[in-house]
Protein backbone atom coordinates (compact mmCIF):
# COMPACT_ATOMS: atom_id res chain seq x y z
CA UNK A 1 75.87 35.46 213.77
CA UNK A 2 77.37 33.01 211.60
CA UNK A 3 76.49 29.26 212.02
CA UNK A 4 79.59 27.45 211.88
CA UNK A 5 80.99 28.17 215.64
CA UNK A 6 82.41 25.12 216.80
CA UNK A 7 82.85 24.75 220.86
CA UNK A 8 82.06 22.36 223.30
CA UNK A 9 80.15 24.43 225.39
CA UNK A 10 79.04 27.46 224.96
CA UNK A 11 76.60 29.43 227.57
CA UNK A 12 75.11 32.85 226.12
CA UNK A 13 73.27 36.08 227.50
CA UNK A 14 71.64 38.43 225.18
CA UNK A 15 70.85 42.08 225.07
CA UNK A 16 69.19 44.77 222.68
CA UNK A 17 72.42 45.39 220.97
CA UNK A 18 75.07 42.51 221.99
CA UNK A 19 75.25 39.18 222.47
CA UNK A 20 77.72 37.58 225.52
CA UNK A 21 79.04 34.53 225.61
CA UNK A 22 81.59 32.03 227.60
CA UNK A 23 83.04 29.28 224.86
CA UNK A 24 84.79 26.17 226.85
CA UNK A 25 86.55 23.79 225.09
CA UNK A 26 87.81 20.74 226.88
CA UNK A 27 89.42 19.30 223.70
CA UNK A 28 92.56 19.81 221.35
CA UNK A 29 90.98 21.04 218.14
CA UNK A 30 91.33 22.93 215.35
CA UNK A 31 88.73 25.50 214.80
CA UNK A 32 87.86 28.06 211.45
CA UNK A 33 85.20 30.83 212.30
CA UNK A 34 83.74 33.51 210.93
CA UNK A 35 81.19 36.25 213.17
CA UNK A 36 78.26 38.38 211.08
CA UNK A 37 79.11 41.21 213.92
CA UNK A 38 82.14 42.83 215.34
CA UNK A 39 83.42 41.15 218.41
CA UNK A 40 85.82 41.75 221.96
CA UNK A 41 87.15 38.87 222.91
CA UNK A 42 89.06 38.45 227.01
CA UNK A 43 90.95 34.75 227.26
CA UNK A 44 90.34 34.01 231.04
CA UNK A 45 92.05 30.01 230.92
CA UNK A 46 93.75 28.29 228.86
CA UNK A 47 95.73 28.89 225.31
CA UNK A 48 94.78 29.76 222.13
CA UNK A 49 97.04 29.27 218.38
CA UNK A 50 95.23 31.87 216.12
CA UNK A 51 95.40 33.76 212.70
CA UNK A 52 93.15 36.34 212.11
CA UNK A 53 92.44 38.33 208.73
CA UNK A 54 95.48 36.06 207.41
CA UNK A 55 97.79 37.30 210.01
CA UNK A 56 100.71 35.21 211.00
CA UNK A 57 99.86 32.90 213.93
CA UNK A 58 99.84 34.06 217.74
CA UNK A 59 99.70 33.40 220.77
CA UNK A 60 95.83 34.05 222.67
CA UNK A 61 96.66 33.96 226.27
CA UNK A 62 95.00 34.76 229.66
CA UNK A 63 94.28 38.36 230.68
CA UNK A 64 94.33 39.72 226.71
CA UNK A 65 92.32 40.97 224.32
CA UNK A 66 91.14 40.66 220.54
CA UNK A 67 88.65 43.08 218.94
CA UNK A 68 87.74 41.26 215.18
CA UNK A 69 85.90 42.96 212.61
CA UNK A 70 83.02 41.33 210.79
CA UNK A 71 82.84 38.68 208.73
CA UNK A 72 86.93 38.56 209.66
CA UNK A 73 88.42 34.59 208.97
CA UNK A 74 89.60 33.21 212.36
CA UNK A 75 91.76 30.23 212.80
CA UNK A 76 92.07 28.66 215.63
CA UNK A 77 94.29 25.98 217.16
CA UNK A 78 93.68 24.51 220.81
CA UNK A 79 96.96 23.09 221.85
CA UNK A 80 96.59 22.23 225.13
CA UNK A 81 92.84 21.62 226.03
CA UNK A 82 91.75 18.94 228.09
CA UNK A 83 88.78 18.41 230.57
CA UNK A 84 90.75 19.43 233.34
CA UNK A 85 92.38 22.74 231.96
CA UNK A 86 89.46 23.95 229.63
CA UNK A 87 90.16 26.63 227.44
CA UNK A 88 87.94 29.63 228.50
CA UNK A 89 87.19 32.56 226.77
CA UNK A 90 84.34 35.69 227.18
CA UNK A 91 82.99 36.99 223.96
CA UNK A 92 80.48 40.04 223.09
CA UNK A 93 78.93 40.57 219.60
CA UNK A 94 78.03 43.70 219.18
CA UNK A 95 75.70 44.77 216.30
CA UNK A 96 78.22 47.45 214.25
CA UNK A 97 75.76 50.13 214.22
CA UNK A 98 75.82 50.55 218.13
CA UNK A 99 79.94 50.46 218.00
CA UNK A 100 79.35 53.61 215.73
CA UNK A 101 76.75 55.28 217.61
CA UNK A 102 79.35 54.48 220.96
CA UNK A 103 82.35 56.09 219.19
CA UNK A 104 79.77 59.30 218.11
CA UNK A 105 79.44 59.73 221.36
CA UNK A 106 83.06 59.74 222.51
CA UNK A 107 83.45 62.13 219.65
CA UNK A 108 80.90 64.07 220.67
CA UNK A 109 82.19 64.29 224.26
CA UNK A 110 86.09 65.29 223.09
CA UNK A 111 84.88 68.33 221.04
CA UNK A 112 82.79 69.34 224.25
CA UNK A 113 85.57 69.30 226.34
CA UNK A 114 88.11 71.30 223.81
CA UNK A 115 89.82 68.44 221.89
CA UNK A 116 89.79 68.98 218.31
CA UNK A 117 90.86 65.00 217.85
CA UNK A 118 88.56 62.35 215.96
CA UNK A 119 88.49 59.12 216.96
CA UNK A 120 87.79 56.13 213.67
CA UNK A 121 87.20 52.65 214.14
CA UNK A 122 89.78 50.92 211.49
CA UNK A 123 86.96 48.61 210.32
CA UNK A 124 89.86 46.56 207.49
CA UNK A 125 92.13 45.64 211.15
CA UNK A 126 91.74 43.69 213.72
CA UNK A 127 93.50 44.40 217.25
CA UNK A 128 95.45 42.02 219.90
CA UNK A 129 95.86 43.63 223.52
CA UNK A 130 98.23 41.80 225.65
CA UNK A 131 98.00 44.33 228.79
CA UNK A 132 94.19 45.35 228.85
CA UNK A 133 93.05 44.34 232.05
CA UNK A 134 90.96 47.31 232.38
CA UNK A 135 89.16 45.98 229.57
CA UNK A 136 89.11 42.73 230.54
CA UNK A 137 87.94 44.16 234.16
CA UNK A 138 84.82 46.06 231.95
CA UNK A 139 83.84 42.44 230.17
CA UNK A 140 83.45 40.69 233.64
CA UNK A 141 81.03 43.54 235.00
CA UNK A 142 78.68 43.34 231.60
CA UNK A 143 78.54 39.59 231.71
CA UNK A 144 77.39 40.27 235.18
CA UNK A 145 75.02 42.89 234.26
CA UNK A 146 73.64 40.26 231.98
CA UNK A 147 73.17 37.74 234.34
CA UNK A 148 71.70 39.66 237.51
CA UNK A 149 69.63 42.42 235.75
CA UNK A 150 66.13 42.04 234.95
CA UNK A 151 64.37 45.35 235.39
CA UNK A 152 63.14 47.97 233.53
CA UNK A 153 66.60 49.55 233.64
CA UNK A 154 68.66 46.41 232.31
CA UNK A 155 69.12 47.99 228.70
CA UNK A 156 70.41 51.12 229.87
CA UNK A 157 72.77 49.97 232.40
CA UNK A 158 74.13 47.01 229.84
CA UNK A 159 74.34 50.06 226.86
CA UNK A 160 76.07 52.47 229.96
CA UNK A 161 78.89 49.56 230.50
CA UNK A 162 79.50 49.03 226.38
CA UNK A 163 80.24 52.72 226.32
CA UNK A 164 83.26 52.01 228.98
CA UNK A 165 83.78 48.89 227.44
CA UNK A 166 84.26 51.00 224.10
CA UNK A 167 86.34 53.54 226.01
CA UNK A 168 88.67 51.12 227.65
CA UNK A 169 89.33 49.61 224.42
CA UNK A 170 90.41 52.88 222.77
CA UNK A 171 92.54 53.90 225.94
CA UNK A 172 94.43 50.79 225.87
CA UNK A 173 95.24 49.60 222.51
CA UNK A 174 97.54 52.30 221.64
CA UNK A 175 97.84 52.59 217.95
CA UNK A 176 96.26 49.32 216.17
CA UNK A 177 92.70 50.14 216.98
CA UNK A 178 92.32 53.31 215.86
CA UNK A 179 92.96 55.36 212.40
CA UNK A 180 93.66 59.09 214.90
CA UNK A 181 93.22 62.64 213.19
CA UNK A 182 95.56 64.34 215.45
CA UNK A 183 95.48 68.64 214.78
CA UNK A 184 96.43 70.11 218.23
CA UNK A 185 99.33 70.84 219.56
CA UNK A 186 99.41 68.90 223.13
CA UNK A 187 98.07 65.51 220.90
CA UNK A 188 101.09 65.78 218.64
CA UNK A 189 103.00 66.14 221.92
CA UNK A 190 102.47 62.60 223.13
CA UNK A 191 102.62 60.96 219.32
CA UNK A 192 106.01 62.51 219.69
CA UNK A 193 106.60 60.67 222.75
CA UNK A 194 104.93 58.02 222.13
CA UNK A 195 107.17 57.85 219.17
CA UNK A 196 110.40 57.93 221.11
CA UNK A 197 109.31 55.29 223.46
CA UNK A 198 108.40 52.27 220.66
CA UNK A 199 111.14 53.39 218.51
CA UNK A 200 114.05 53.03 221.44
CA UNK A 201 112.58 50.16 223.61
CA UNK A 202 116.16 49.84 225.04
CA UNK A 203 116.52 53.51 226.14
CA UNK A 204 115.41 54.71 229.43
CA UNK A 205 114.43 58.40 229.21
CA UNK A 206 113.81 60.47 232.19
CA UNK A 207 110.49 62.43 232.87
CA UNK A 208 112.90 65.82 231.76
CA UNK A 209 113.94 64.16 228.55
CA UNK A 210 110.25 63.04 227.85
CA UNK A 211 109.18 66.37 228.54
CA UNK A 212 111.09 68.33 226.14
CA UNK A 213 110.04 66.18 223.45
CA UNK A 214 106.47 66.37 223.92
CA UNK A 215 107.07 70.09 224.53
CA UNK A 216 105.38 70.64 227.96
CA UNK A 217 105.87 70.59 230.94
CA UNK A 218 106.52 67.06 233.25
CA UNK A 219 103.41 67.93 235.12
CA UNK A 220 100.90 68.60 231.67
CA UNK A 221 102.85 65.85 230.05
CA UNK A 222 101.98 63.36 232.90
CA UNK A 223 98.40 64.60 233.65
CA UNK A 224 97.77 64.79 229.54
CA UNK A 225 98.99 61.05 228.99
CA UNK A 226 97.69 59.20 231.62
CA UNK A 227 94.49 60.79 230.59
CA UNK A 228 95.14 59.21 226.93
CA UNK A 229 96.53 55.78 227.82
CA UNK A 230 95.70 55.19 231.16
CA UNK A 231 99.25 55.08 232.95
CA UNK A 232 102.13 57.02 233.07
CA UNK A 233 104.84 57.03 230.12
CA UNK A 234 107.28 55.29 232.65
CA UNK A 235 104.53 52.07 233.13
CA UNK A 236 103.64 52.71 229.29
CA UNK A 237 107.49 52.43 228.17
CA UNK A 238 107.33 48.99 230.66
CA UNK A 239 104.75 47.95 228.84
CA UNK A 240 105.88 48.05 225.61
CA UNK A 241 109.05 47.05 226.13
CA UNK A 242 108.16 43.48 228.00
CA UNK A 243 105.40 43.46 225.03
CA UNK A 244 108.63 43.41 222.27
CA UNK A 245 110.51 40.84 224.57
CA UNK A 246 107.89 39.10 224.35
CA UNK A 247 108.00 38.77 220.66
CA UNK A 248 111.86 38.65 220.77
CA UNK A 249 111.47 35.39 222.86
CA UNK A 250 110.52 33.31 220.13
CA UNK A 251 114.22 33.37 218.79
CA UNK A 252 116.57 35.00 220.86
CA UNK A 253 118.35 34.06 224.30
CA UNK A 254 116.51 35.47 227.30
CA UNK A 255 119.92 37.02 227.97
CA UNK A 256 119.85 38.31 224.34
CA UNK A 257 116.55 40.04 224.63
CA UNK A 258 117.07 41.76 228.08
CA UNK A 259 120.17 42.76 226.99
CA UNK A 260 118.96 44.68 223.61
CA UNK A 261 116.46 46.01 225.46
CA UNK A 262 118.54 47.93 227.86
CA UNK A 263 118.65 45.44 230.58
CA UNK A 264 122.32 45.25 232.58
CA UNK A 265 120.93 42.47 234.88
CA UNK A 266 119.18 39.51 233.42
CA UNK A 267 117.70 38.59 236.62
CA UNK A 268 115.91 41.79 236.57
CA UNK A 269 114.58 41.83 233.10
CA UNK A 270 113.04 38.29 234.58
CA UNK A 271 111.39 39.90 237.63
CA UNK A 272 109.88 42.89 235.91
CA UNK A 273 108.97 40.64 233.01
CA UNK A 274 106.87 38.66 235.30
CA UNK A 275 105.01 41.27 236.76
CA UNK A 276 104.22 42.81 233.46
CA UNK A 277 103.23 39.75 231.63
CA UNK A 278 102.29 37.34 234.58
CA UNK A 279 105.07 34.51 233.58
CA UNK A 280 108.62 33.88 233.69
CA UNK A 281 109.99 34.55 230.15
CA UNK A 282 112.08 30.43 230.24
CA UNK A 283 107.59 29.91 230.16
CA UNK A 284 106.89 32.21 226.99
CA UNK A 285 109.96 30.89 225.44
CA UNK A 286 109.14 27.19 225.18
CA UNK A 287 105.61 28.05 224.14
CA UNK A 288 106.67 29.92 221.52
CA UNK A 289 108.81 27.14 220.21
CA UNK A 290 106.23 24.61 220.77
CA UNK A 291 104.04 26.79 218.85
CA UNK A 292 106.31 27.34 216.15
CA UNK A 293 106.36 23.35 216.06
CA UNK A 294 102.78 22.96 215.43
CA UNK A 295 103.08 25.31 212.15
């Protein structure tokens, strides 16, 4: 772990393997860090400015995720910290060679159960997950592993919970994560469909249409890709959509965005916006103008 962290508090935990932490920071600063290990990373409070890997900046918000590779350059701006609306945010360090021995496993499980699909860690990328609440769901039960167990068993059940931790990761983050060897037929299926949906955010295809593309039927295609990515390719097209608003906020009209992406009814690109991303897009707009000031 790399010596020049820079928080105002910081209170730790420690396993075999990992290392948990909870950074506050009550203070505007400007931060530069760099981690030995491979890290997951759940904002609970607050707001963070970052660049990671030389990335362009963005937005580190409550209820979303950041899994940075080792020895990865972090930047780090704290716009809006102050004693009475700390910053939070969870952190575990893992050592590498237990993320590998975690994503064996997974492997090992897949060819077990039929799937002829490899899973990679892409250890050159780093990963933002803006709906991951599973994951961020998985982080909260460790950290309390860490702080209530202290038997014989602690290790196990702490190395049991990375494993889901691991697995909640991969389920969620779509594409960025992961470097995927797809070969059989019912994977290329729902990259087909997956395809359709991020390529025509503003469409809005019906379980038939979907269907015919992945070439299965609506039942296999909605049992095999909730098993993938955790919801159903209606809540997954939500998702991605209100992810590119989102993005689109930072300089386009709100009635701009919800138009291009399909929306008749700008009142109802608001409402479903809200419940996707947890704020009103008139909020993400101004931050991301403010933010655009401070760079």
């Amino acid at each position: 772990m790399a010596a020049e962290k820079l928080v105002e508090y910081r209170s730790v935990q420690h396993s075999a393997q990992s290392e948990a932490s909870v950074y506050l920071t009550t203070d505007t600063a400007h931060v530069d860090l760099r981690f030995d290990n491979p890290l997951i990373c759940c904002m609970r409070a607050g707001r963070k400015i970052m660049r990671v890997n030389g990335s362009e900046p963005f937005d580190f918000l409550p209820g979303e995720t950041l899994f940075v590779n080792a020895s990865m350059a972090m930047s780090i701006v704290f716009p809006e910290a102050a004693p009475e609306r700390p910053a939070e945010c969870m952190v575990i360090e893992f050592d590498r060679v237990e993320l590998d021995r975690i994503v064996t496993r997974i492997n090992a499980s897949l060819r077990a159960k039929g799937h002829e699909e490899r899973m990679e860690l892409d250890w050159s990328n780093f990963a933002h997950l803006r709906q991951a609440r599973e994951v961020q769901a998985q982080m909260d039960r460790i950290m309390h592993l860490y702080e209530t167990e202290t038997g014989a068993l602690r290790e196990v059940l702490i190395e049991s919970a990375h494993c889901e931790l691991v697995l909640r990761l991969l389920q969620a983050q779509e594409a960025d994560l992961l470097k995927k060897r797809r070969r059989n037929t019912a994977d290329t299926g729902l990259n087909a469909v997956v395809e359709a949906i991020v390529q025509h955010p503003e469409a809005r295809f019906t379980s038939e249409e979907l269907a015919r593309v992945a070439h299965m039927s609506e039942a296999s295609l909605f049992r095999h890709f909730k098993a993938r990515y955790g919801k159903t390719p209606a809540r997954f097209a939500t998702a991605h959509r209100m992810s590119r608003a989102r993005e689109m906020l930072a300089d386009r009209s709100i009635k701009d965005v919800a138009h291009a992406l399909g929306f008749t009814d700008v009142g109802h690109f608001s409402r479903v916006f809200h419940e996707t991303i947890g704020e009103t897009p008139s909020v993400v707009q101004r931050r991301n103008r403010s933010g655009r000031k401070l760079h």
